[in-house]
N, C-alpha and C. Protein backbone atom coordinates (compact mmCIF):
# COMPACT_ATOMS: atom_id res chain seq x y z
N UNK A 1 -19.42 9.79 -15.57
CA UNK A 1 -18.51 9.27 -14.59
C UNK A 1 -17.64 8.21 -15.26
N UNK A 2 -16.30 8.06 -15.01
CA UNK A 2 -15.59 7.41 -15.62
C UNK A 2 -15.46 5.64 -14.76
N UNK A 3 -15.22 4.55 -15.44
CA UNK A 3 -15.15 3.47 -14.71
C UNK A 3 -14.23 3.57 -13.96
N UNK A 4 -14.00 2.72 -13.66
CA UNK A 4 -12.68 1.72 -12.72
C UNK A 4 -11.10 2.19 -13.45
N UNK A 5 -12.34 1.01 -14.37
CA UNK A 5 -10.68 1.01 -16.02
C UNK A 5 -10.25 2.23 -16.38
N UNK A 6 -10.90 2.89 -16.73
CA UNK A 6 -10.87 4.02 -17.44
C UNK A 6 -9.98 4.82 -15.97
N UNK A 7 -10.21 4.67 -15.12
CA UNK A 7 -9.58 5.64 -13.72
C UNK A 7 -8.33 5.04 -13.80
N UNK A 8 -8.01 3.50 -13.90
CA UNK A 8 -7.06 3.10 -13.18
C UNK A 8 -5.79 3.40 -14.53
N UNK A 9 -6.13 3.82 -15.53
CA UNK A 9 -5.48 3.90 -16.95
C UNK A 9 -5.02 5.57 -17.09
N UNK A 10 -5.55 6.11 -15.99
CA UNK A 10 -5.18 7.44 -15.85
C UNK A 10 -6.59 8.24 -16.19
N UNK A 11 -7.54 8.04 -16.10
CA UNK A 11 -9.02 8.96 -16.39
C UNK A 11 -8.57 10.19 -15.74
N UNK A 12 -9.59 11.23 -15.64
CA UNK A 12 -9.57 12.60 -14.95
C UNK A 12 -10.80 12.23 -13.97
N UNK A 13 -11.10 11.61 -13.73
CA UNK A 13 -11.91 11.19 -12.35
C UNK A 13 -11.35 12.88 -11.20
N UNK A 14 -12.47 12.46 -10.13
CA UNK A 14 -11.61 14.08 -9.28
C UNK A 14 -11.53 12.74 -8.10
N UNK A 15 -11.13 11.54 -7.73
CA UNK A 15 -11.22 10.98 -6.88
C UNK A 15 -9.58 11.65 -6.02
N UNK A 16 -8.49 11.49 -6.22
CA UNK A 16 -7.40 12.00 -5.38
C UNK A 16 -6.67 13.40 -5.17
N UNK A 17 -8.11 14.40 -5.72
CA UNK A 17 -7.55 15.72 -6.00
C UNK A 17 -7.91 16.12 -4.09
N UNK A 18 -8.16 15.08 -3.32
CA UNK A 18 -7.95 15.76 -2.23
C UNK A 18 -6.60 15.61 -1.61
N UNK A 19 -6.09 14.43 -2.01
CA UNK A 19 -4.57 13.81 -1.63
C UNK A 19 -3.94 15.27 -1.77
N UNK A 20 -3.91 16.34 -2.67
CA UNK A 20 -3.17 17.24 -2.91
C UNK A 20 -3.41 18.23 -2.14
N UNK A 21 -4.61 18.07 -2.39
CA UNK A 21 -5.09 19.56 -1.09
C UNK A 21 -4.19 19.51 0.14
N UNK A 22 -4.86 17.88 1.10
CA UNK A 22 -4.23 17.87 2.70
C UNK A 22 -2.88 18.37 2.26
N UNK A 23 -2.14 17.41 1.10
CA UNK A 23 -0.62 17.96 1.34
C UNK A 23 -0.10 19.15 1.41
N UNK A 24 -0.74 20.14 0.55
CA UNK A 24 -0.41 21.30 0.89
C UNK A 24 -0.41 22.15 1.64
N UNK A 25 -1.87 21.94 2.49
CA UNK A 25 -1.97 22.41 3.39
C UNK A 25 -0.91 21.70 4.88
N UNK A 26 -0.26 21.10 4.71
CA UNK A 26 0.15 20.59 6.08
C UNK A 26 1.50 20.83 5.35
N UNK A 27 1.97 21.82 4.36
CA UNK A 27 2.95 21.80 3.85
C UNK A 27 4.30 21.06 3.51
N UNK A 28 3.43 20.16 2.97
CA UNK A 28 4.50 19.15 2.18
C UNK A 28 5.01 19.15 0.69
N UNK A 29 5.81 18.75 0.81
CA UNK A 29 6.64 18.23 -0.64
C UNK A 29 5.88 16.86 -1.25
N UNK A 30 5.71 16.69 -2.19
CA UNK A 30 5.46 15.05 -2.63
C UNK A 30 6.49 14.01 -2.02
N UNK A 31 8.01 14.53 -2.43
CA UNK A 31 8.95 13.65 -1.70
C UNK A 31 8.81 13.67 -0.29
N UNK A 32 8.00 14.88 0.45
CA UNK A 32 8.58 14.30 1.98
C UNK A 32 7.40 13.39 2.06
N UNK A 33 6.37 13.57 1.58
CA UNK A 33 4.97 13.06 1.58
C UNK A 33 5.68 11.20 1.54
N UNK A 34 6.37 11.44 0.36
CA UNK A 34 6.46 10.15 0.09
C UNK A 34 7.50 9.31 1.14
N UNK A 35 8.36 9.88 1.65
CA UNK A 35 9.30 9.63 2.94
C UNK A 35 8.10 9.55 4.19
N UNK A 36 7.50 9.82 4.41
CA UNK A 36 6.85 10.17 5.50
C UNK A 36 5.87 8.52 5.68
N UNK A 37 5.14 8.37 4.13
CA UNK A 37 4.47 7.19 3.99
C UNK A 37 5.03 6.22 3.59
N UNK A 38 6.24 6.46 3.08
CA UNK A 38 6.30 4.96 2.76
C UNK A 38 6.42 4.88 1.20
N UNK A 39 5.36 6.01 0.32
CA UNK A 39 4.64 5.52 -0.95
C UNK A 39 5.96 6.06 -1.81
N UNK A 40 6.30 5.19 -2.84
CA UNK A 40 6.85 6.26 -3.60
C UNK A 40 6.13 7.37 -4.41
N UNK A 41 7.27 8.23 -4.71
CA UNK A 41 6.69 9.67 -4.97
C UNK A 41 6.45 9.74 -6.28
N UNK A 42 6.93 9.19 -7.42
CA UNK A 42 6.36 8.79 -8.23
C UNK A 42 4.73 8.52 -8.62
N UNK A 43 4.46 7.66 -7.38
CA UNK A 43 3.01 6.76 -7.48
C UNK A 43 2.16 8.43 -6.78
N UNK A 44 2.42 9.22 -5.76
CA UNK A 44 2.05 9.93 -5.16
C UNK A 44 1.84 10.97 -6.29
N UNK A 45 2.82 11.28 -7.33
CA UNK A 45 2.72 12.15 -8.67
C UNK A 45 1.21 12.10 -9.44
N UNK A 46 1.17 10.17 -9.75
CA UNK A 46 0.09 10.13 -10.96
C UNK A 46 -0.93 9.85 -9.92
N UNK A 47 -0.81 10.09 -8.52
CA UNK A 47 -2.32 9.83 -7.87
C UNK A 47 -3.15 11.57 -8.00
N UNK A 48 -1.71 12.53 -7.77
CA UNK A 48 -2.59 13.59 -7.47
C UNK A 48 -2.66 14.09 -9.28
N UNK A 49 -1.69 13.48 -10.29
CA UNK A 49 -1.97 14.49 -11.45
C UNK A 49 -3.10 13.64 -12.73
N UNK A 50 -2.74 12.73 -12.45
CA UNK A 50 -3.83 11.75 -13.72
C UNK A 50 -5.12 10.97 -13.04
N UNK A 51 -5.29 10.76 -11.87
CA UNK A 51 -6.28 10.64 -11.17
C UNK A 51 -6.35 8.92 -10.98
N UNK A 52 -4.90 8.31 -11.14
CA UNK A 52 -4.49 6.89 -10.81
C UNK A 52 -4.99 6.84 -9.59
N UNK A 53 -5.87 5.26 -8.87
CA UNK A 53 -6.29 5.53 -7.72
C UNK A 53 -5.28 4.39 -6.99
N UNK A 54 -5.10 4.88 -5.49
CA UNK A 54 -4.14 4.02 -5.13
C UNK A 54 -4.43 2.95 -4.54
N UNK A 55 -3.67 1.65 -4.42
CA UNK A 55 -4.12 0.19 -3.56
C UNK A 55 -4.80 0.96 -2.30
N UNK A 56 -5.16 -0.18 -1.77
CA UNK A 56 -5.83 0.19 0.07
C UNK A 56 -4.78 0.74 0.49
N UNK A 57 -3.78 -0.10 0.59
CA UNK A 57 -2.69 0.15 1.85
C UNK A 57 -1.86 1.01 1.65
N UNK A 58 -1.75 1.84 0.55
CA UNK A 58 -0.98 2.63 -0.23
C UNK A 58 -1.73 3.94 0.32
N UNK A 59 -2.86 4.01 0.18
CA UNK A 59 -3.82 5.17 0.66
C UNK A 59 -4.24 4.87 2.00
N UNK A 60 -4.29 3.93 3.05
CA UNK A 60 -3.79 4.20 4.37
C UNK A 60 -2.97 4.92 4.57
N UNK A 61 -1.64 4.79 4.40
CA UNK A 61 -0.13 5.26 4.70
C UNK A 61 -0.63 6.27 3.85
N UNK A 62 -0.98 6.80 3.04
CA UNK A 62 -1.05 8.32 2.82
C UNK A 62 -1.79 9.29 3.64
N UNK A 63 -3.33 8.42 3.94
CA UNK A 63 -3.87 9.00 5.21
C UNK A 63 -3.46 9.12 6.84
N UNK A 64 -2.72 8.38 6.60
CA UNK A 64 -1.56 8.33 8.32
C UNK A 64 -0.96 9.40 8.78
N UNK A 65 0.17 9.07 7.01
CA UNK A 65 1.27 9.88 6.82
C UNK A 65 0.55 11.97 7.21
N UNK A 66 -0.90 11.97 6.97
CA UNK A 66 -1.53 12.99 6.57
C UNK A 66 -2.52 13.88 7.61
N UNK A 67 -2.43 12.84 8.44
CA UNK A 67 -3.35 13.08 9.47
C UNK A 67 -4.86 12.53 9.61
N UNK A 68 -4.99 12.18 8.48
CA UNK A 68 -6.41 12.22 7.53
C UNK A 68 -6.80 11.25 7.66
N UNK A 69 -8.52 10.31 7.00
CA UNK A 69 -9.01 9.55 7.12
C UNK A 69 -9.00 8.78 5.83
N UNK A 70 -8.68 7.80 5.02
CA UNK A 70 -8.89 7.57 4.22
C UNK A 70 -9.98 7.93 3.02
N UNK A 71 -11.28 8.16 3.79
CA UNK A 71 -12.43 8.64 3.05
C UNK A 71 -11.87 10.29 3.12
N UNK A 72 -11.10 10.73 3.85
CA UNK A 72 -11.21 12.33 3.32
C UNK A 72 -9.88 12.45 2.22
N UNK A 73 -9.41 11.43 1.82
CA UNK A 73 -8.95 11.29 0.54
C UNK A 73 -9.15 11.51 -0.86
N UNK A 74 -10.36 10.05 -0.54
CA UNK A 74 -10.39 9.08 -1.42
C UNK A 74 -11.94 9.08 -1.93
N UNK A 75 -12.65 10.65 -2.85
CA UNK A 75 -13.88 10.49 -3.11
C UNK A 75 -13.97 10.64 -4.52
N UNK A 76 -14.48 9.36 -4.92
CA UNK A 76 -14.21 9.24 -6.72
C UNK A 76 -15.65 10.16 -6.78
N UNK A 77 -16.99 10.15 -6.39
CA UNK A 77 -18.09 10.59 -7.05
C UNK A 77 -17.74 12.00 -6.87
N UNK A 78 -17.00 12.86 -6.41
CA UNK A 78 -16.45 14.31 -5.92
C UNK A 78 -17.96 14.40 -5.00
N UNK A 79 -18.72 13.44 -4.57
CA UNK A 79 -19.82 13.69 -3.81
C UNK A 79 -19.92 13.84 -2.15
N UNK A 80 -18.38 13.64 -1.75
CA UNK A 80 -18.09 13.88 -0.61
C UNK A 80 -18.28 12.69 0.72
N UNK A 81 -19.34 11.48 0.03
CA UNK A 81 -18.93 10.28 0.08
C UNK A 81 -18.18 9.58 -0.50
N UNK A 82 -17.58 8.51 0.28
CA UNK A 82 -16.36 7.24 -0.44
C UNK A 82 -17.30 6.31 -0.57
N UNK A 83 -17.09 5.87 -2.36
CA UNK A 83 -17.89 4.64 -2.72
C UNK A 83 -16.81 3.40 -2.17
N UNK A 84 -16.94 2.99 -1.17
CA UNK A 84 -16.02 1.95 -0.89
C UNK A 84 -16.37 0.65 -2.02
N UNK A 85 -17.12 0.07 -2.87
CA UNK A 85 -17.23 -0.30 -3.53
C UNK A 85 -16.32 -0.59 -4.75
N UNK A 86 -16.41 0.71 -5.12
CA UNK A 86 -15.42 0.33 -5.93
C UNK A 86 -13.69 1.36 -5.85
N UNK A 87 -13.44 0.77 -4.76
CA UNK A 87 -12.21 0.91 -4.78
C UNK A 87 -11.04 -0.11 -4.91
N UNK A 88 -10.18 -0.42 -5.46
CA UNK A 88 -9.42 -1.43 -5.97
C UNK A 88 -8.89 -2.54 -4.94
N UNK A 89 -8.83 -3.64 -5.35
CA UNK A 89 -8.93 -4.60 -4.32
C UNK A 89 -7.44 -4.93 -4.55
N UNK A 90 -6.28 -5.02 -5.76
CA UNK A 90 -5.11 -5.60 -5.36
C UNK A 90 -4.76 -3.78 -5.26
């Protein structure tokens, strides 16, 4: 399992490979994704392709924007629980 560091530096963690799923399925674009939340689409890019994890409030507004719950995001162990622990505090 990769750290924090190692995630926040771009690791292959599987923590935001669900961010991609919901979007597709509710058929979105990254850009509308990113119009929709707020996030830029950029940041929305290296969340779903390098496994960058996003601030809190950044991944609210993605779960909003999504329908979704933050934890059905946001599971770094791919264990289907959210380690709220260590998820990034700034």
């Amino acid at each position: 399992m990769l750290s924090l560091r190692e995630r926040r530096k771009g690791g292959t963690g599987s923590g935001m490979v669900l961010l991609k799923k919901k979007r597709i399925e509710r058929n979105l674009t990254q850009k509308e994704l990113a119009e929709l939340s707020g996030v830029p689409q950029q940041n929305i890019s290296a969340y779903e392709s390098s496994g960058r994890i996003p601030r809190a409030d950044a991944l609210c507004a993605l779960a909003a924007a999504l329908g979704a719950t933050m934890d059905e995001l946001y599971r770094p162990d791919g264990d289907g629980r959210p380690d709220v622990d260590r998820m990034p505090e700034d």
